[in-house]
Protein backbone atom coordinates (compact mmCIF):
# COMPACT_ATOMS: atom_id res chain seq x y z
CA UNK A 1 0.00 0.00 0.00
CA UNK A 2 1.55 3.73 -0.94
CA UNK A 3 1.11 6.03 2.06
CA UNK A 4 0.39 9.20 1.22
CA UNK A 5 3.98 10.70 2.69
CA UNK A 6 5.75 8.06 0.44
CA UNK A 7 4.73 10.78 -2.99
CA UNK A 8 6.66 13.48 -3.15
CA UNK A 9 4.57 17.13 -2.31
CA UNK A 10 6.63 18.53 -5.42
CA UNK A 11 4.75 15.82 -7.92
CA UNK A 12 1.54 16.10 -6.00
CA UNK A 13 1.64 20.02 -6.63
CA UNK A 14 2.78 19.75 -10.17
CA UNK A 15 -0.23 17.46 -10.86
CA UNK A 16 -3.13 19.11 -8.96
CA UNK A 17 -1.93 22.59 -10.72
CA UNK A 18 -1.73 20.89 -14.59
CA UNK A 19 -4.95 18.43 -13.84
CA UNK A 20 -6.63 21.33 -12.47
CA UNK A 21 -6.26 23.79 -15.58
CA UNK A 22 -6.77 20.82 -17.94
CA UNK A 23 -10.40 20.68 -16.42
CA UNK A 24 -10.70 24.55 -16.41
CA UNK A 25 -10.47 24.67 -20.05
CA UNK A 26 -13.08 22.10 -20.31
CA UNK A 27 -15.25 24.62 -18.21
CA UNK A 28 -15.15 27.05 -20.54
CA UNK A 29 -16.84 24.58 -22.83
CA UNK A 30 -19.79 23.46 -20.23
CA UNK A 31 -20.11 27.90 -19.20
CA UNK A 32 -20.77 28.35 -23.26
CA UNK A 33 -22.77 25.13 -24.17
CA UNK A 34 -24.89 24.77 -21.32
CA UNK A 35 -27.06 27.73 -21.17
CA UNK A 36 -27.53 27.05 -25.30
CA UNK A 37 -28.21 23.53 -24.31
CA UNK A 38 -25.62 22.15 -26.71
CA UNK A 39 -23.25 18.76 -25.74
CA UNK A 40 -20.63 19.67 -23.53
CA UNK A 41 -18.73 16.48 -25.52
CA UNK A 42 -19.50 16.66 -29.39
CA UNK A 43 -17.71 18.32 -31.39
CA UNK A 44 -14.95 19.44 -30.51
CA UNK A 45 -13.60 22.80 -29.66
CA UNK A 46 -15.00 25.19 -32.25
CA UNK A 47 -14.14 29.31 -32.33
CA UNK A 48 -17.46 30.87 -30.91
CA UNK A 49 -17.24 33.66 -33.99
CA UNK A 50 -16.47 31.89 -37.05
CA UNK A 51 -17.01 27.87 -35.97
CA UNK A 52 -13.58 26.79 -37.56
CA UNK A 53 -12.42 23.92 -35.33
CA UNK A 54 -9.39 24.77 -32.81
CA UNK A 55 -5.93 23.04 -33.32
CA UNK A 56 -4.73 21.19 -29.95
CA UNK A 57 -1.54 23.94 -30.35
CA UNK A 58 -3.92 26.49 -29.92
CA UNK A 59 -5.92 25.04 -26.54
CA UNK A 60 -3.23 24.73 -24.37
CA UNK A 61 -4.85 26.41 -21.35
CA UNK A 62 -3.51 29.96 -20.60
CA UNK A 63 -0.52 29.45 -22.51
CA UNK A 64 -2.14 29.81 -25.93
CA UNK A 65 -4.51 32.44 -25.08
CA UNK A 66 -1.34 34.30 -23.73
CA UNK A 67 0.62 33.40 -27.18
CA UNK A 68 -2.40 34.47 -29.53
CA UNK A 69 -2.10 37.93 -27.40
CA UNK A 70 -6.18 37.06 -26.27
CA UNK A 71 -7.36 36.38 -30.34
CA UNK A 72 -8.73 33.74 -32.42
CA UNK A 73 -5.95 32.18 -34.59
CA UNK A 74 -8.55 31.14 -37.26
CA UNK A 75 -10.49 34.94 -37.64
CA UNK A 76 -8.57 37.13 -35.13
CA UNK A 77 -11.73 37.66 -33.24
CA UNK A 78 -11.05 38.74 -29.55
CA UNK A 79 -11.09 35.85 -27.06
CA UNK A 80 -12.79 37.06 -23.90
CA UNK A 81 -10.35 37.21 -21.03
CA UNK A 82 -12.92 34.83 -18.84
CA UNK A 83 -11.11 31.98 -20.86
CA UNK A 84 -7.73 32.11 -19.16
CA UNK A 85 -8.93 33.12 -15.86
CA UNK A 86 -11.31 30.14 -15.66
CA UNK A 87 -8.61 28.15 -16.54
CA UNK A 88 -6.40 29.80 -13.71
CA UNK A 89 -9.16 29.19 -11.25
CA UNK A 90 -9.62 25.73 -12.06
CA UNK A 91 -5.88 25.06 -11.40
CA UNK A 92 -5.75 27.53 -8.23
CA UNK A 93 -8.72 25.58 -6.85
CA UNK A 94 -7.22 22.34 -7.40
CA UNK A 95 -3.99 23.56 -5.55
CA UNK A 96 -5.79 25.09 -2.77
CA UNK A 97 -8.09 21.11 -2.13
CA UNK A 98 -4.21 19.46 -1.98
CA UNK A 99 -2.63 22.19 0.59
CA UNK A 100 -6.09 22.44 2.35
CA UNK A 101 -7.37 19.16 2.50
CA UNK A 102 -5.35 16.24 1.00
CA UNK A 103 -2.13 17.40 3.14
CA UNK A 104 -4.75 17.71 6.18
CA UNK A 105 -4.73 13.93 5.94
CA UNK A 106 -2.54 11.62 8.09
CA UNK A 107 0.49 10.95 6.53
CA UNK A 108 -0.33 6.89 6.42
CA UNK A 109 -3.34 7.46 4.96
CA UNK A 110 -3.46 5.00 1.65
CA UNK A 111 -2.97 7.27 -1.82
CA UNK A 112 -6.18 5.54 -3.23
CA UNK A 113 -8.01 6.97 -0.40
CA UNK A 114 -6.50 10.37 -0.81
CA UNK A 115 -7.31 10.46 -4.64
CA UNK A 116 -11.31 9.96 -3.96
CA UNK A 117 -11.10 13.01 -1.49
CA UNK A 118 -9.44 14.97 -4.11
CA UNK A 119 -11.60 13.63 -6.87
CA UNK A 120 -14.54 14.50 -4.65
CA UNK A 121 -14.22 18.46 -3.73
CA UNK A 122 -12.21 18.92 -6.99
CA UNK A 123 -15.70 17.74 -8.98
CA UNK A 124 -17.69 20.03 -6.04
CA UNK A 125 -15.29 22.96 -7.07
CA UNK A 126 -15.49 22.44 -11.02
CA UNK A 127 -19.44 22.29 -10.95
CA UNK A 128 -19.71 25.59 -8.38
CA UNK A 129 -17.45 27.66 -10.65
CA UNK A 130 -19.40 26.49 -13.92
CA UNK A 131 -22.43 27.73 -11.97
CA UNK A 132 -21.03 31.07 -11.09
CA UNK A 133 -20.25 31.82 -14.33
CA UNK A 134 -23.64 30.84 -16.08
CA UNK A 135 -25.47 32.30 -13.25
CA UNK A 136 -23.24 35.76 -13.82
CA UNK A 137 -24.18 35.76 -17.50
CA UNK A 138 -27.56 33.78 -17.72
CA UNK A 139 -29.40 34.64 -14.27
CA UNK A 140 -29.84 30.83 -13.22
CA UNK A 141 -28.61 27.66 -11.99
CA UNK A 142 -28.04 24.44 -13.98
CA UNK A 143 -30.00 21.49 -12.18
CA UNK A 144 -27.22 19.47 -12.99
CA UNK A 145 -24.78 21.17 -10.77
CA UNK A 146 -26.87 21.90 -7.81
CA UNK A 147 -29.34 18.75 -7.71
CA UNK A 148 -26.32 16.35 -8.65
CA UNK A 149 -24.08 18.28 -6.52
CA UNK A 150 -26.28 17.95 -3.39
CA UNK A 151 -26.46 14.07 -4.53
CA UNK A 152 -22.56 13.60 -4.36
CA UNK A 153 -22.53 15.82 -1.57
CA UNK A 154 -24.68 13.02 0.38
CA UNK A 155 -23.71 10.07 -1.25
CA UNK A 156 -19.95 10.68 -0.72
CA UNK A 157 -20.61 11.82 2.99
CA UNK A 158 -19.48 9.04 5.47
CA UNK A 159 -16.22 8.81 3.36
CA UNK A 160 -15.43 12.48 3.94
CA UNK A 161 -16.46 11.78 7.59
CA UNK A 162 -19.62 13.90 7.83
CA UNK A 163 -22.74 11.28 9.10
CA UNK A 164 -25.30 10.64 6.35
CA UNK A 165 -28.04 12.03 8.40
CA UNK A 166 -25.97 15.08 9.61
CA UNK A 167 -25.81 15.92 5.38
CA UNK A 168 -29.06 14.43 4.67
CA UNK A 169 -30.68 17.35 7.53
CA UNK A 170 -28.23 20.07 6.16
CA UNK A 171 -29.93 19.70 2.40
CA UNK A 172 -33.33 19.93 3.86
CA UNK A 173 -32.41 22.73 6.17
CA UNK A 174 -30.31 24.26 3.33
CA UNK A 175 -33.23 24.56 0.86
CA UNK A 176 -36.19 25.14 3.41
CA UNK A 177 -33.70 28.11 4.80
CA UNK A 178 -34.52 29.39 1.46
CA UNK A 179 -37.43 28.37 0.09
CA UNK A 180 -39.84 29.69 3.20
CA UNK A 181 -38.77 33.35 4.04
CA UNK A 182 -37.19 34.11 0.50
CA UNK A 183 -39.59 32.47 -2.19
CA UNK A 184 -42.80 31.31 0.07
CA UNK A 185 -43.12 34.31 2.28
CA UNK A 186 -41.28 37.11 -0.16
CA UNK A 187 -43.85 36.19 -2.66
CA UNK A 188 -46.51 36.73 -0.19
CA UNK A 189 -45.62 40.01 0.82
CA UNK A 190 -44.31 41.67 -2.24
CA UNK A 191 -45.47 39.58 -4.97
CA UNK A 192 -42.23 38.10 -6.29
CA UNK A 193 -39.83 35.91 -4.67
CA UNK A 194 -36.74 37.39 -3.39
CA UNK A 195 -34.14 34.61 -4.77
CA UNK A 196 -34.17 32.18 -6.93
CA UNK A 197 -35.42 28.31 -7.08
CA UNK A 198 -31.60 27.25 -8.20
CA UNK A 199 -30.59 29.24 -4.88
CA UNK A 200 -32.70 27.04 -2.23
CA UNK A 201 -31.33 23.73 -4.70
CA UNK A 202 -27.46 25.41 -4.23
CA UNK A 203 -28.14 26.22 -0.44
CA UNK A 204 -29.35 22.15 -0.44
CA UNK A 205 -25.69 21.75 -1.99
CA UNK A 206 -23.70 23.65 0.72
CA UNK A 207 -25.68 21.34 3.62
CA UNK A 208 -25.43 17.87 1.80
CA UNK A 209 -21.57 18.68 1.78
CA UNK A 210 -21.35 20.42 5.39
CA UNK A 211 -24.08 20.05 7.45
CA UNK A 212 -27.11 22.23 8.75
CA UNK A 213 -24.07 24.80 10.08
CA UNK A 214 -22.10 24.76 6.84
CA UNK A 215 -25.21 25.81 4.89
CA UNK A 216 -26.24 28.35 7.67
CA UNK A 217 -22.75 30.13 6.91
CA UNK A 218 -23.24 29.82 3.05
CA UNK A 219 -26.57 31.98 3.35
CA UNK A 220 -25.61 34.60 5.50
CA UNK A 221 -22.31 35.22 4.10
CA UNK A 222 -23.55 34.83 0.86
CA UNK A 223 -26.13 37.34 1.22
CA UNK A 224 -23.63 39.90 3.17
CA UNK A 225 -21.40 39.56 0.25
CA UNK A 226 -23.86 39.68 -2.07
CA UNK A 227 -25.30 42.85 -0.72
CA UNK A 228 -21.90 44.58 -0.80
CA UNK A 229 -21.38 43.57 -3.42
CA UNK A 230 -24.25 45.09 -4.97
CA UNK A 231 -23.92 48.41 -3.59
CA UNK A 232 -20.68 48.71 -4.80
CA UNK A 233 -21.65 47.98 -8.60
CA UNK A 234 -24.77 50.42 -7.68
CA UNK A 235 -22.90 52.92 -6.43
CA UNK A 236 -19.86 52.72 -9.10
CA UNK A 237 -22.08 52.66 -12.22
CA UNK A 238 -25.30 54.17 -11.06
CA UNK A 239 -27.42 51.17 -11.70
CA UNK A 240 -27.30 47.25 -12.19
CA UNK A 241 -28.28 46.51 -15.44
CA UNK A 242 -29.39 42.36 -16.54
CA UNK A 243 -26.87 41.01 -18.59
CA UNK A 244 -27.51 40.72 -21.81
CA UNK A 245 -28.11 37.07 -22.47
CA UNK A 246 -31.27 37.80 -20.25
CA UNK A 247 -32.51 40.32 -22.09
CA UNK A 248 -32.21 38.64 -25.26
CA UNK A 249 -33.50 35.15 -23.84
CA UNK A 250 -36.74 37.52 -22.83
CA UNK A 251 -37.27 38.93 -26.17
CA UNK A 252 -37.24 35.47 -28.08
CA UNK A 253 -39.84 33.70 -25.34
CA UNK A 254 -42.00 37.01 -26.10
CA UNK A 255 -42.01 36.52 -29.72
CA UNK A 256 -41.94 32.55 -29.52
CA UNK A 257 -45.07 32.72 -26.70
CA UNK A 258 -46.46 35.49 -29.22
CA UNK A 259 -46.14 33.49 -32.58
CA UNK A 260 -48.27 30.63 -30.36
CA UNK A 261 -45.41 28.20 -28.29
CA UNK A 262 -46.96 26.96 -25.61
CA UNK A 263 -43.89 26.06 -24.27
CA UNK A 264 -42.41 29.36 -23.97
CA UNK A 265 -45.62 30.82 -22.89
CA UNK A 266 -45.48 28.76 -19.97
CA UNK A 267 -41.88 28.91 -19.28
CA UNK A 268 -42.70 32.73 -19.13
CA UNK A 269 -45.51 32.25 -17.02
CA UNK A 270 -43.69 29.90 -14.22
CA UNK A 271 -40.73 32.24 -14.08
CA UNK A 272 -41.78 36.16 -13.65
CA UNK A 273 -38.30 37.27 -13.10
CA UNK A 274 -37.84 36.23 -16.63
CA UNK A 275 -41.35 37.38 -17.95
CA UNK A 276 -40.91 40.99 -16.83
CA UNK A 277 -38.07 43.75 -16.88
CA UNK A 278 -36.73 44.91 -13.57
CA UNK A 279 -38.36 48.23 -11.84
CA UNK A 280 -35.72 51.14 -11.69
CA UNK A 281 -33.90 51.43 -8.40
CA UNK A 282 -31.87 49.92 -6.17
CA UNK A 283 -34.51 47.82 -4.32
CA UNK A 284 -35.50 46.37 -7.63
CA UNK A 285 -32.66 45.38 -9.20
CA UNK A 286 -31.65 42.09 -9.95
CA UNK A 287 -28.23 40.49 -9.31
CA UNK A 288 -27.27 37.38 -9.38
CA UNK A 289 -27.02 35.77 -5.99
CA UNK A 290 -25.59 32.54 -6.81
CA UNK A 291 -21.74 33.53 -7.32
CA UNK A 292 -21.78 35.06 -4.00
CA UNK A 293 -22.93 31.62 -2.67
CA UNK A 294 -20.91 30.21 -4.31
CA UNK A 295 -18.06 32.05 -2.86
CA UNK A 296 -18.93 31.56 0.58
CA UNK A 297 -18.95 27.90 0.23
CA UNK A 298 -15.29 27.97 -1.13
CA UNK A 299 -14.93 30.21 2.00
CA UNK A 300 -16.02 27.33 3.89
CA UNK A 301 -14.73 24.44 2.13
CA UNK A 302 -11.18 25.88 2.68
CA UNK A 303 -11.59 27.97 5.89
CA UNK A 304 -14.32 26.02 7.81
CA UNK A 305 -12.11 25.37 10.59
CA UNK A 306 -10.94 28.88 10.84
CA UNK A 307 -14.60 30.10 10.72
CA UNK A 308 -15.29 27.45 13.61
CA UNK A 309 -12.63 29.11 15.55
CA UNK A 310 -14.46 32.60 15.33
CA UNK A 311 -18.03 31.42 15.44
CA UNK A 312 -17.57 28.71 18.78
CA UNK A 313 -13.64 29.99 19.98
């Protein structure tokens, strides 16, 4: 059996950072195809302006966006700088599990059961910054991420040493902390809800993975972050505006649910944060809340111990 002290930390490192912006490249593909509900798999990488397939040369992560001075080989259309730094964060993130939580482990502990840990928050980390990123441009949450997160979150539980039913209570108590005072009851009072479905299903995430506690942090910090952080974009630009792909995803459901599609008549008429523009004014703008969520739960993930030590010193 290889211990885990028996590999050296220089080979560990050197893998986690390559592996780790290897996958962020391939989340660049699943933050574009996703939201257009194209395959994440077939084809291959294509340039988003002019389709022409991309040489391998030309997809080496950071490296070739660096190289190509942040253009398309093929048509010299700009490549948005979101490409490397999604990269970057994928490798950073993969870094940040081995320092934080692989070296955490005993040094006898077998290198099989090492790799699953890894495996585990690395695939926790590559689904919540996929989210964040379609949720920044798009204004939701794929199922895929938060449902089959919160599944892996509770079936990978005893192995991570959190007790089924300690996860199992944190996803109900993650979505219900959610669901009742900022859907249920905000739609009561003011007519609307206040977040999001994919935010109670994300909130579900954070408990599956940490318990009832884990998730309470996610939602408070989330939403002092997120408030900041809203202020600041308020105050700095004068307004929020709804990105674009919202906008435009509104004006094709109008004129599909217009031309007679039942389908996006309903769609329309289950989601109203979709169906109608935002009011002007602070108190009716609409930002995003699941990146700041998000954020707290890598504030967790990699600090939880610290934020222990503050909350119960």
């Amino acid at each position: 059996m290889l211990r885990l002290d028996q590999v050296p930390l220089w080979f560990v490192r050197l893998f986690a950072v390559t592996f780790g912006l290897v996958w962020g490249s391939f989340l660049n593909v699943v933050v574009y195809r996703v939201p257009r509900e194209m395959s994440v798999v077939h084809p291959g990488s294509r340039c988003p302006a002019c389709g022409k397939d991309i040489a391998p040369w030309d997809n080496v992560p950071v490296l070739s966006w660096v190289v190509l001075r942040g253009r398309a080989r093929c048509c010299g259309a700009r490549v948005s700088a979101r490409y490397p730094a999604v990269e970057l964060l994928g490798g950073a993130l993969s870094l940040a599990i081995v320092e934080v939580v692989v070296r955490a482990l005993p040094g006898d502990t077998d290198v099989g059961h090492a790799a699953l840990v890894y495996l585990f928050d690395f695939a926790l980390c590559l689904g919540l910054v996929a989210a964040a990123f379609i949720d920044l441009e798009h204004m939701y949450l794929p199922d895929a991420v938060t449902i089959g997160g919160a599944v892996l979150g509770l079936a990978t539980a005893p192995f991570r040493g959190l007790p089924f039913r300690e996860a199992a209570v944190g996803a109900v108590a993650g979505y219900l902390g959610v669901w009742v005072p900022f859907i249920l009851l905000y739609r009561l009072v003011r007519g609307r809800p206040g977040m999001g479905l994919g935010d109670a299903k994300l909130l579900a995430l954070a408990g599956a993975w940490f318990g009832w506690l884990g998730a309470a942090f996610v939602l408070f910090a989330g939403a002092i972050q997120g408030t900041l952080g809203s202020l600041a974009i308020y105050f700095a630009r004068g307004r929020i505006d709804e990105p674009d792909a919202v906008k435009a995803d509104r004006a094709e459901l109008r004129a599909a649910a217009a031309a007679g599609d039942e389908e996006a008549r309903e769609l329309l008429e289950d989601d109203p944060l979709l169906a109608t523009e935002p009011a002007e004014g602070l108190g009716q703008s609409r930002v995003p809340f699941g990146p700041f969520l998000i954020l707290a739960i890598f504030e967790w993930l990699f600090a939880g111990d610290v934020i222990m030590g503050w909350i119960a010193p």
